[in-house]
C-alpha atoms as a PDB file:
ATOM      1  CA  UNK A   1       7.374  10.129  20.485  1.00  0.00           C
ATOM      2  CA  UNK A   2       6.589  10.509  16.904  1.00  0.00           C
ATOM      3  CA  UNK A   3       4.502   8.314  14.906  1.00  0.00           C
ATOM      4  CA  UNK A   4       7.244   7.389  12.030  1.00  0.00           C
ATOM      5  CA  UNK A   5       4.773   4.676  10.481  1.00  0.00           C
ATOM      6  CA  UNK A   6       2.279   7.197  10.153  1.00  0.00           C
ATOM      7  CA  UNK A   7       2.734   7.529   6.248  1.00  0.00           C
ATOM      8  CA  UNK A   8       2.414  11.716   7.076  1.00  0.00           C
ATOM      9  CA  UNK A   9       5.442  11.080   8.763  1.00  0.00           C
ATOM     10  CA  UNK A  10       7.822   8.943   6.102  1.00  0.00           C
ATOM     11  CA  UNK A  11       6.233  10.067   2.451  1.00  0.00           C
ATOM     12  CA  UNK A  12       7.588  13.776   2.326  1.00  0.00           C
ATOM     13  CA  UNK A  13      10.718  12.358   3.279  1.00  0.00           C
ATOM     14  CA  UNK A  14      10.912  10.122   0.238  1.00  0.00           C
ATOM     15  CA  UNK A  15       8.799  11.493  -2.022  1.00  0.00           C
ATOM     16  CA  UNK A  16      11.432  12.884  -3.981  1.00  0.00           C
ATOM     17  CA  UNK A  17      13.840   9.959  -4.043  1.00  0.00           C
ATOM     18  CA  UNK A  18      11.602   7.612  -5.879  1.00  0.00           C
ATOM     19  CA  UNK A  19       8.499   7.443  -7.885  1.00  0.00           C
ATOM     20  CA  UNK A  20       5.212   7.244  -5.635  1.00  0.00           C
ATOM     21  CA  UNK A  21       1.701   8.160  -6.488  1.00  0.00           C
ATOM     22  CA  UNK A  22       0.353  11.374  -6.255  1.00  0.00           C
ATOM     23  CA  UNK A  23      -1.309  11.975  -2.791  1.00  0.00           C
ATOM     24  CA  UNK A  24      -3.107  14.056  -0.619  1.00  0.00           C
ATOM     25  CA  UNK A  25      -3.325  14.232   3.380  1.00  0.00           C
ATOM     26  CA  UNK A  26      -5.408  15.292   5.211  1.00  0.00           C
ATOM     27  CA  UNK A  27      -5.626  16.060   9.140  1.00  0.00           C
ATOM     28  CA  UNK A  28      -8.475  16.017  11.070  1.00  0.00           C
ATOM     29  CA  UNK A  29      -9.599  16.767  14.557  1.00  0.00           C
ATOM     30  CA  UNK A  30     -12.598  15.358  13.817  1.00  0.00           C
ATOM     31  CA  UNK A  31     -13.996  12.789  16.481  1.00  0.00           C
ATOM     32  CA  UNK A  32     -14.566  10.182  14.407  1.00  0.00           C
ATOM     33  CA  UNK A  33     -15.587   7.281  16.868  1.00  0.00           C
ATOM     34  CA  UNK A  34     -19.034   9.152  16.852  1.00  0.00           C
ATOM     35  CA  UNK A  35     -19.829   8.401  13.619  1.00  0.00           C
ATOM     36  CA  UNK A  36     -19.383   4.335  14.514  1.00  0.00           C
ATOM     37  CA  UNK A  37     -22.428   5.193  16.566  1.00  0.00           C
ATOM     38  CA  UNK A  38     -24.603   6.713  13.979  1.00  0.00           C
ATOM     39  CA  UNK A  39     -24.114  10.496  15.070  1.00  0.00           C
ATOM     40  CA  UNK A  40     -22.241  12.915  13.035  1.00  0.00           C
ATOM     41  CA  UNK A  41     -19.408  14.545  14.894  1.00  0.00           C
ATOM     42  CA  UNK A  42     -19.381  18.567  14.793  1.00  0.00           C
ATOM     43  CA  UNK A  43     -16.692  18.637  12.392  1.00  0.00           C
ATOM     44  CA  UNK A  44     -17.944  15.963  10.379  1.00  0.00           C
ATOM     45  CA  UNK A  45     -19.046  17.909   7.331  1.00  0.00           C
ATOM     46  CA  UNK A  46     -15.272  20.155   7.457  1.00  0.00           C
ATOM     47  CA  UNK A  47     -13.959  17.098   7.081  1.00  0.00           C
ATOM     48  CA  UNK A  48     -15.928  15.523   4.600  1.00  0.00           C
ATOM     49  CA  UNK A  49     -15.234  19.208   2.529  1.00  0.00           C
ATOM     50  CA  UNK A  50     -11.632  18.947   3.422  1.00  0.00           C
ATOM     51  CA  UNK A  51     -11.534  15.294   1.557  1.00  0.00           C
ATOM     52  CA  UNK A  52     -13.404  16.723  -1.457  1.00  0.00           C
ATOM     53  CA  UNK A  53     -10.811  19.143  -2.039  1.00  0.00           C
ATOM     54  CA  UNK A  54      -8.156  16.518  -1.839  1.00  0.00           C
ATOM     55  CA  UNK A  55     -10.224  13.979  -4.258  1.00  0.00           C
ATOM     56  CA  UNK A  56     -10.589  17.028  -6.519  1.00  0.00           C
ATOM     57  CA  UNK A  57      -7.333  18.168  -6.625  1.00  0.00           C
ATOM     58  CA  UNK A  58      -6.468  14.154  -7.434  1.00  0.00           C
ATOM     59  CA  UNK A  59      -8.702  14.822 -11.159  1.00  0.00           C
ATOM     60  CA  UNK A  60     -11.413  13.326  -8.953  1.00  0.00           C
ATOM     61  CA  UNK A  61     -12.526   9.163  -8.570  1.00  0.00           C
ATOM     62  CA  UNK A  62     -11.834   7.171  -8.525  1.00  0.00           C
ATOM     63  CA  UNK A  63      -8.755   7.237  -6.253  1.00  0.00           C
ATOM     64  CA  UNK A  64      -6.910   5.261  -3.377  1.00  0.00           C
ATOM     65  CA  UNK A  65      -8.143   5.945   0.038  1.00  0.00           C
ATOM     66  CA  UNK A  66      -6.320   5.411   3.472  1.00  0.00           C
ATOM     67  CA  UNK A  67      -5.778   6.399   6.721  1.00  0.00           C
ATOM     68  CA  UNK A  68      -2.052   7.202   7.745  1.00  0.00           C
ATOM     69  CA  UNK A  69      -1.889   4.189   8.928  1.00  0.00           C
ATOM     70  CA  UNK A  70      -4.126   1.113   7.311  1.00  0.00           C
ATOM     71  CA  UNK A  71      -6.263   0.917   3.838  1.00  0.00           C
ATOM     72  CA  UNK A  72      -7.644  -2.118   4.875  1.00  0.00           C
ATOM     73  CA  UNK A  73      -7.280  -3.535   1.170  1.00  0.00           C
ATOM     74  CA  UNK A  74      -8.919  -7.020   1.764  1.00  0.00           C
ATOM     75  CA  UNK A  75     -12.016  -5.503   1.842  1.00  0.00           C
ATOM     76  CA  UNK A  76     -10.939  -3.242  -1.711  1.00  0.00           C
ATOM     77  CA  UNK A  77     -14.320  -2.124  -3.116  1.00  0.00           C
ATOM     78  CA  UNK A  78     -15.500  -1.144   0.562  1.00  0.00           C
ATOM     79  CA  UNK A  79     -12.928   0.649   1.963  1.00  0.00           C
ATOM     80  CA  UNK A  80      -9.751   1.884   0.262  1.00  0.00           C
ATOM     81  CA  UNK A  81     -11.342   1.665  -3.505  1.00  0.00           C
ATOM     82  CA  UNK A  82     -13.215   5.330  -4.192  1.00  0.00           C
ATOM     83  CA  UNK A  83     -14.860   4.416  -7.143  1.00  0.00           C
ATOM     84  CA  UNK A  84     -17.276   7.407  -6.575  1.00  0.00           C
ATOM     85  CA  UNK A  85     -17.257  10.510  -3.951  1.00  0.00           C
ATOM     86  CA  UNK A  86     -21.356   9.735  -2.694  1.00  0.00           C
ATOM     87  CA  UNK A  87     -19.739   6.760  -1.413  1.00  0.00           C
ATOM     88  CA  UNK A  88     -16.800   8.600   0.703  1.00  0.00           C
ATOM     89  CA  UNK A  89     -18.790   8.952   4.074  1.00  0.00           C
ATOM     90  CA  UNK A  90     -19.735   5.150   3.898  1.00  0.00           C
ATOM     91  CA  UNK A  91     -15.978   4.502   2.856  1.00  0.00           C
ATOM     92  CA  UNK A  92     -14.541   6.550   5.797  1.00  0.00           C
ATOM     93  CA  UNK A  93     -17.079   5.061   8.305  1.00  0.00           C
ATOM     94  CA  UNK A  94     -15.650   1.586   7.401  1.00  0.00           C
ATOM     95  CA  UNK A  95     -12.162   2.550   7.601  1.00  0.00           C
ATOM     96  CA  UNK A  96     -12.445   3.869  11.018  1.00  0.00           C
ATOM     97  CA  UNK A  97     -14.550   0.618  12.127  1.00  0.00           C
ATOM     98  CA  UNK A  98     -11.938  -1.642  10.798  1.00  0.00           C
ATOM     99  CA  UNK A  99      -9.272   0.863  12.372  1.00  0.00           C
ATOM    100  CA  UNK A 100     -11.073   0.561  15.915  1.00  0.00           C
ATOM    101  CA  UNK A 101     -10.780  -3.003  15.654  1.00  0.00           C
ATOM    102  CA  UNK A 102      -7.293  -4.306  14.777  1.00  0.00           C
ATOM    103  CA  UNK A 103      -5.602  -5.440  17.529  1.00  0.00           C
ATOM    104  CA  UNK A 104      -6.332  -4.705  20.996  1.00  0.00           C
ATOM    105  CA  UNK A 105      -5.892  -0.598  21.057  1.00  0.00           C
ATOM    106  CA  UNK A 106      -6.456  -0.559  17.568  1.00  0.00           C
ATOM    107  CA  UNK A 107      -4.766   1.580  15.036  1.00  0.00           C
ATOM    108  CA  UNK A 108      -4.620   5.821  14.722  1.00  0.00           C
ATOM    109  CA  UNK A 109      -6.881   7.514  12.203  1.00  0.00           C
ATOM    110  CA  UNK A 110      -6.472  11.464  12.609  1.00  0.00           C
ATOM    111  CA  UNK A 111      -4.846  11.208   9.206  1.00  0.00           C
ATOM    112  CA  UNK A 112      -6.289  10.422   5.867  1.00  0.00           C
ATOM    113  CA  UNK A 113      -4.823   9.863   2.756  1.00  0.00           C
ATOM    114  CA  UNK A 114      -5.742  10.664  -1.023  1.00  0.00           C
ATOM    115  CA  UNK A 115      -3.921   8.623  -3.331  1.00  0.00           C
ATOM    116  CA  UNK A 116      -4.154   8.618  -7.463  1.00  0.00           C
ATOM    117  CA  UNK A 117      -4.824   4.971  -8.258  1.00  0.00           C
ATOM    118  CA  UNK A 118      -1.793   3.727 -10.219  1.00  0.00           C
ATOM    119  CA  UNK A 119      -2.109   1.773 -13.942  1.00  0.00           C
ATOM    120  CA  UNK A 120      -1.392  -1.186 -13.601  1.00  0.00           C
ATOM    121  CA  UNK A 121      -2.135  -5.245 -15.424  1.00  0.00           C
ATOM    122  CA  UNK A 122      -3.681  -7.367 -13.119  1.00  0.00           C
ATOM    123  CA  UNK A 123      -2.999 -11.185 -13.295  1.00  0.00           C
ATOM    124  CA  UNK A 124      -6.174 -11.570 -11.065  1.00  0.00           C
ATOM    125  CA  UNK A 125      -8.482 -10.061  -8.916  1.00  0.00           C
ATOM    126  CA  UNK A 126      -9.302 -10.683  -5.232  1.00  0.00           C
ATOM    127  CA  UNK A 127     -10.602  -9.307  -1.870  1.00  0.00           C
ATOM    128  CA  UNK A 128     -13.840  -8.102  -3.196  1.00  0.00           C
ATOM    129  CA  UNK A 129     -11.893  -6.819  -6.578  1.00  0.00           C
ATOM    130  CA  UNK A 130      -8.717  -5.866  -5.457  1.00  0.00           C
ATOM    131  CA  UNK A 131      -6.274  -6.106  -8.737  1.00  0.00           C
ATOM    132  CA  UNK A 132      -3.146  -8.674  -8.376  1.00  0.00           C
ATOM    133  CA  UNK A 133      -0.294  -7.262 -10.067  1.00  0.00           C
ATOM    134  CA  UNK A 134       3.447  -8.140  -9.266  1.00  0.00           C
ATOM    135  CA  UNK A 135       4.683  -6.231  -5.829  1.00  0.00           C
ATOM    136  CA  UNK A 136       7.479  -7.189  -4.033  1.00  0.00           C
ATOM    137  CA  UNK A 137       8.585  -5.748  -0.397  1.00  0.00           C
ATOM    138  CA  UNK A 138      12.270  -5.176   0.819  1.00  0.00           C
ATOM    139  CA  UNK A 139      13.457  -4.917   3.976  1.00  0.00           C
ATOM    140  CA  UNK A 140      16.217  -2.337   4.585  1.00  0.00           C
ATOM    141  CA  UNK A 141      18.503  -2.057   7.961  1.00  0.00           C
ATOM    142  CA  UNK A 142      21.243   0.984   8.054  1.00  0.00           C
ATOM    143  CA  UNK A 143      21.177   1.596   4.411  1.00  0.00           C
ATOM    144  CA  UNK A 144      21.442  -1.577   3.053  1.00  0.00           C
ATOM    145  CA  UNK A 145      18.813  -4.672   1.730  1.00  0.00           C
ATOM    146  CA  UNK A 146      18.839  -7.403   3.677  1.00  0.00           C
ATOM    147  CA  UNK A 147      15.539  -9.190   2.751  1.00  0.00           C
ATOM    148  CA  UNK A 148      12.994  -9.190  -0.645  1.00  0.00           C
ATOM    149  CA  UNK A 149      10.275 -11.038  -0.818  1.00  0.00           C
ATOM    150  CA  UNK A 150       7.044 -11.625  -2.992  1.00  0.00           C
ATOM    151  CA  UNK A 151       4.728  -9.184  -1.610  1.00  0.00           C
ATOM    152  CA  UNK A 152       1.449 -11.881  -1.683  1.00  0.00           C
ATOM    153  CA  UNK A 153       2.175 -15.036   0.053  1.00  0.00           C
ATOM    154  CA  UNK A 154       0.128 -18.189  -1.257  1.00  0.00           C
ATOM    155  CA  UNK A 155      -1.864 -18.243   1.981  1.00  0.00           C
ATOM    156  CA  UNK A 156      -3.418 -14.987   1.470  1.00  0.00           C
ATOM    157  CA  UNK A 157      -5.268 -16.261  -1.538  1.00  0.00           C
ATOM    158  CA  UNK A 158      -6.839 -19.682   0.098  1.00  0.00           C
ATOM    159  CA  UNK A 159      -9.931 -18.447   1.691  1.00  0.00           C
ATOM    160  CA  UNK A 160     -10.717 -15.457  -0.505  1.00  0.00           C
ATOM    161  CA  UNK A 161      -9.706 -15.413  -3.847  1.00  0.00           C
ATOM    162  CA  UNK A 162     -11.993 -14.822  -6.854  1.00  0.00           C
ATOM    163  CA  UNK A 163     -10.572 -15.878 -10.080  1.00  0.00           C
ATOM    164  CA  UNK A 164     -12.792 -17.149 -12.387  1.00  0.00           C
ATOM    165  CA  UNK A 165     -10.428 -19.651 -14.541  1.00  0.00           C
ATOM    166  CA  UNK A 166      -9.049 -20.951 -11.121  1.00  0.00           C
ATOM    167  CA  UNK A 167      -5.427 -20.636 -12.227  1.00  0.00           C
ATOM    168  CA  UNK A 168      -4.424 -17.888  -9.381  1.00  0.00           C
ATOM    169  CA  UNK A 169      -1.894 -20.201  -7.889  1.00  0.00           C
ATOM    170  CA  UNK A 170      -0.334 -20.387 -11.712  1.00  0.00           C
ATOM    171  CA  UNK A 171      -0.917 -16.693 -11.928  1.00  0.00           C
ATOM    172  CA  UNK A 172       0.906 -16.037  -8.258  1.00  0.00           C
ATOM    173  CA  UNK A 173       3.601 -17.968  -9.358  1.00  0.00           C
ATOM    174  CA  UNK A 174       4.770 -16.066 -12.280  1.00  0.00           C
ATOM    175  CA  UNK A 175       4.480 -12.908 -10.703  1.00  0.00           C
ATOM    176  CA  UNK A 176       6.540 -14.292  -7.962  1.00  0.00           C
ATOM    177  CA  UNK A 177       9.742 -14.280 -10.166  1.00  0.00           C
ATOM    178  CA  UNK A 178      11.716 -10.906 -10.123  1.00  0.00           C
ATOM    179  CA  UNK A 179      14.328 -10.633 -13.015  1.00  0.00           C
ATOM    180  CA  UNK A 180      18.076  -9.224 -11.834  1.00  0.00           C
ATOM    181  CA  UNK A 181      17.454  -6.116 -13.567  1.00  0.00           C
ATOM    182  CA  UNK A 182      14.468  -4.995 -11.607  1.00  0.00           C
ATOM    183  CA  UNK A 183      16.133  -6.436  -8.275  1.00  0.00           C
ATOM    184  CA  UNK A 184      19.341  -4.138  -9.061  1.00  0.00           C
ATOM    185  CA  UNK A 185      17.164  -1.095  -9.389  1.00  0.00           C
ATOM    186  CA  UNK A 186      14.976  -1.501  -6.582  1.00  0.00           C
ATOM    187  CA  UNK A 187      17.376  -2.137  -4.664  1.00  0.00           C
ATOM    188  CA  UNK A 188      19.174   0.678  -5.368  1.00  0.00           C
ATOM    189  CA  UNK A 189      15.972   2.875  -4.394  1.00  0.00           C
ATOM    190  CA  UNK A 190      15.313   0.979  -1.226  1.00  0.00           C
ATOM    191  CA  UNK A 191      19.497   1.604   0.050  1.00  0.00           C
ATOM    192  CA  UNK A 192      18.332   5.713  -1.279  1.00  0.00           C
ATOM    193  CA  UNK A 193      15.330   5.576   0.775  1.00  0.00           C
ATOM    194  CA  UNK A 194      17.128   3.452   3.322  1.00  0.00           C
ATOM    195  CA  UNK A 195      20.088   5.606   3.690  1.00  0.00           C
ATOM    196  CA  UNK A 196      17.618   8.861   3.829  1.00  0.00           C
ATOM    197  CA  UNK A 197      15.399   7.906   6.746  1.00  0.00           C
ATOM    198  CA  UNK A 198      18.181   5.825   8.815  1.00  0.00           C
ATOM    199  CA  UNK A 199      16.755   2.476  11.026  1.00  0.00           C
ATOM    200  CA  UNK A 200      15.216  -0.347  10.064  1.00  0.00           C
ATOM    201  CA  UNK A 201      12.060  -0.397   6.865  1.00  0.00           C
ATOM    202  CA  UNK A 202       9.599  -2.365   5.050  1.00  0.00           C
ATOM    203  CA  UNK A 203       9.513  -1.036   1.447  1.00  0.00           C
ATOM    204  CA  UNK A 204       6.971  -2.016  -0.885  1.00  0.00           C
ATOM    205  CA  UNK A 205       6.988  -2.189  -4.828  1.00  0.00           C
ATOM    206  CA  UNK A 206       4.229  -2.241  -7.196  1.00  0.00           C
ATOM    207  CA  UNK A 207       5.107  -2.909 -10.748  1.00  0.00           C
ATOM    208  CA  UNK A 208       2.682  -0.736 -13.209  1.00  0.00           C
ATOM    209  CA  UNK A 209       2.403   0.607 -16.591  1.00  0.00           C
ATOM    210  CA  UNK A 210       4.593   3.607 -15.584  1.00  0.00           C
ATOM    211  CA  UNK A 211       7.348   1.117 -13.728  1.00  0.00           C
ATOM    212  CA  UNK A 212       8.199   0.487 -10.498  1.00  0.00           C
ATOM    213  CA  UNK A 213       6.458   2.778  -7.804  1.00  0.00           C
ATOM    214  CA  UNK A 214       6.107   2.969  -4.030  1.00  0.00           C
ATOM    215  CA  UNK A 215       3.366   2.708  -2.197  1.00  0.00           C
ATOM    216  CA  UNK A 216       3.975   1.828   1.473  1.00  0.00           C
ATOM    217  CA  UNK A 217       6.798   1.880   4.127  1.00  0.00           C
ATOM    218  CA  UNK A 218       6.560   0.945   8.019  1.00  0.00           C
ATOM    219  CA  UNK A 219       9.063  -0.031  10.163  1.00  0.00           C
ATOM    220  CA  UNK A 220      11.055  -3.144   9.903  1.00  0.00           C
ATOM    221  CA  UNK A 221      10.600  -5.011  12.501  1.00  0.00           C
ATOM    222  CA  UNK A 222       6.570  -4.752  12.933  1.00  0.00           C
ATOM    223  CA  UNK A 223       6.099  -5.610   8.956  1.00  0.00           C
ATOM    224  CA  UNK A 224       5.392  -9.028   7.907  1.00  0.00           C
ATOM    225  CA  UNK A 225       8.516 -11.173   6.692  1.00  0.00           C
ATOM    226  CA  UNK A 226       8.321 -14.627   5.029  1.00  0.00           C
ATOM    227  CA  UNK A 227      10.673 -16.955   2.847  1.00  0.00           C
ATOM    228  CA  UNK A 228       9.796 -17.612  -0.211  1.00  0.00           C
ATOM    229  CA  UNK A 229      11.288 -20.598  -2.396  1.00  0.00           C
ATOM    230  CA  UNK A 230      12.873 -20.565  -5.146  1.00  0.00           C
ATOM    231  CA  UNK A 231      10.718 -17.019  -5.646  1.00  0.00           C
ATOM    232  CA  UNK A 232      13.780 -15.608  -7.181  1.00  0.00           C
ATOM    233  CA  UNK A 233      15.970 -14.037  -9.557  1.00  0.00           C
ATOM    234  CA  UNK A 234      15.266 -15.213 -12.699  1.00  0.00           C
ATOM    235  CA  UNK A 235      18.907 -16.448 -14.363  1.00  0.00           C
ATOM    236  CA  UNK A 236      20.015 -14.411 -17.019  1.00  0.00           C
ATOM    237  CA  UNK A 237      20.823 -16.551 -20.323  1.00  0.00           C
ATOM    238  CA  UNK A 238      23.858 -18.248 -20.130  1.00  0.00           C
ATOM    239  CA  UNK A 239      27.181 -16.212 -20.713  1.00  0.00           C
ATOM    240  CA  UNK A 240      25.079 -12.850 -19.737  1.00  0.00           C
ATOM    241  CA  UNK A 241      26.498 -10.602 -17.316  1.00  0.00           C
ATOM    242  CA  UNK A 242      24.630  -7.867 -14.885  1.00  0.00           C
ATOM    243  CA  UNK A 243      25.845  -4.391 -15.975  1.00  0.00           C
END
């Protein structure tokens, strides 16, 4: 059965429906587990070549890095945040570790990902520097929305967040709110990417200095869903109509 949250799988489908950031994958046969151990696997330094090719061919770090399948954000500056390419081994290494040990089977890593890191204005930072700029994720079934939410729940911020002014719940808040306008267009580009791919998707959003782009898909019903209140839309003045 085919992987179809592997992001090899879904991101040449959509790549040309909507904006999304430049990337690279890579494949590898590479036994990776070894390296967990402290031994480097006989393909190790093919693969390490391979992913300096696709950094290179990126303009170089720093850039986004992933498996197909996780990026492990929460920990931002130690795994998915290249800020330099001496640091890749180290950054692969604790990809695969934290790969190895989600869930009980863990997740897939024979595919790695090269992303360019998108501009963006963060309201905050958190998760060892990860920047907190508006993202929202739909939810599309057959073609059609039938879910948005904040990306960033409240309760992802309680334990772990580093803002020095200790206004992030102020900050969280106000990035919360989508505006009409922004909801009518993406929802017109999760339907295109909805309609495209057929079945049931998580679509995430990332506002940045270029507009909206996006940066992640898996299926519907294995991505995380919650309410929000009163998260949304912002009223238009009074007596204004959506074109």
């Amino acid at each position: 059965m085919e992987d179809i949250t592997n992001l090899a799988y879904w991101y040449p489908k959509v790549k040309h429906l909507v904006p999304t950031p430049k990337t690279e994958i890579v494949e590898t046969d590479c036994n990776l587990i070894e390296i967990l151990d402290g031994e480097a696997p006989n393909e190790w330094r093919g693969f390490i070549e391979d992913m300096r090719v696709a950094i290179g061919r990126l303009g170089g770090c720093p850039v986004f890095l992933r498996t197909g399948h996780t990026s492990n954000k929460h920990e931002w500056s130690d795994t998915c945040y290249l800020a330099d390419v001496k640091d890749l081994g180290q950054h692969i290494y604790n990809l695969v570790e934290f790969s190895e040990c989600v869930d009980m089977i863990g997740l897939p890593y024979k595919t790695w990902i090269v992303r360019e890191l998108l501009p963006v204005k963060p309201v905050f930072y958190a998760f060892k520097g990860m920047p907190i700029t508006q993202e929202f994720r739909y939810f599309v079934k057959d073609g059609e929305v039938d879910h948005r939410q904040p990306y960033w729940p409240p309760e992802a911020f309680l334990k772990s967040y580093s803002n020095a002014e200790k206004e992030w719940e102020k900050l969280l808040a106000e990035i919360s709110v989508l505006d009409k306008v922004s909801d009518k267009e993406l929802t017109a580009m999760t339907e295109k990417i909805g309609k495209a791919l057929g079945g049931y998707w998580s679509v995430d959003w990332l506002l940045t200095d270029r507009g909206w782009y996006m940066t992640d898909m898996a299926e519907g019903a294995m991505s995380y869903k919650w309410q929000a209140e009163g998260f949304y839309l912002e009223k238009l003045p009074e007596g204004k109509e959506l074109e």
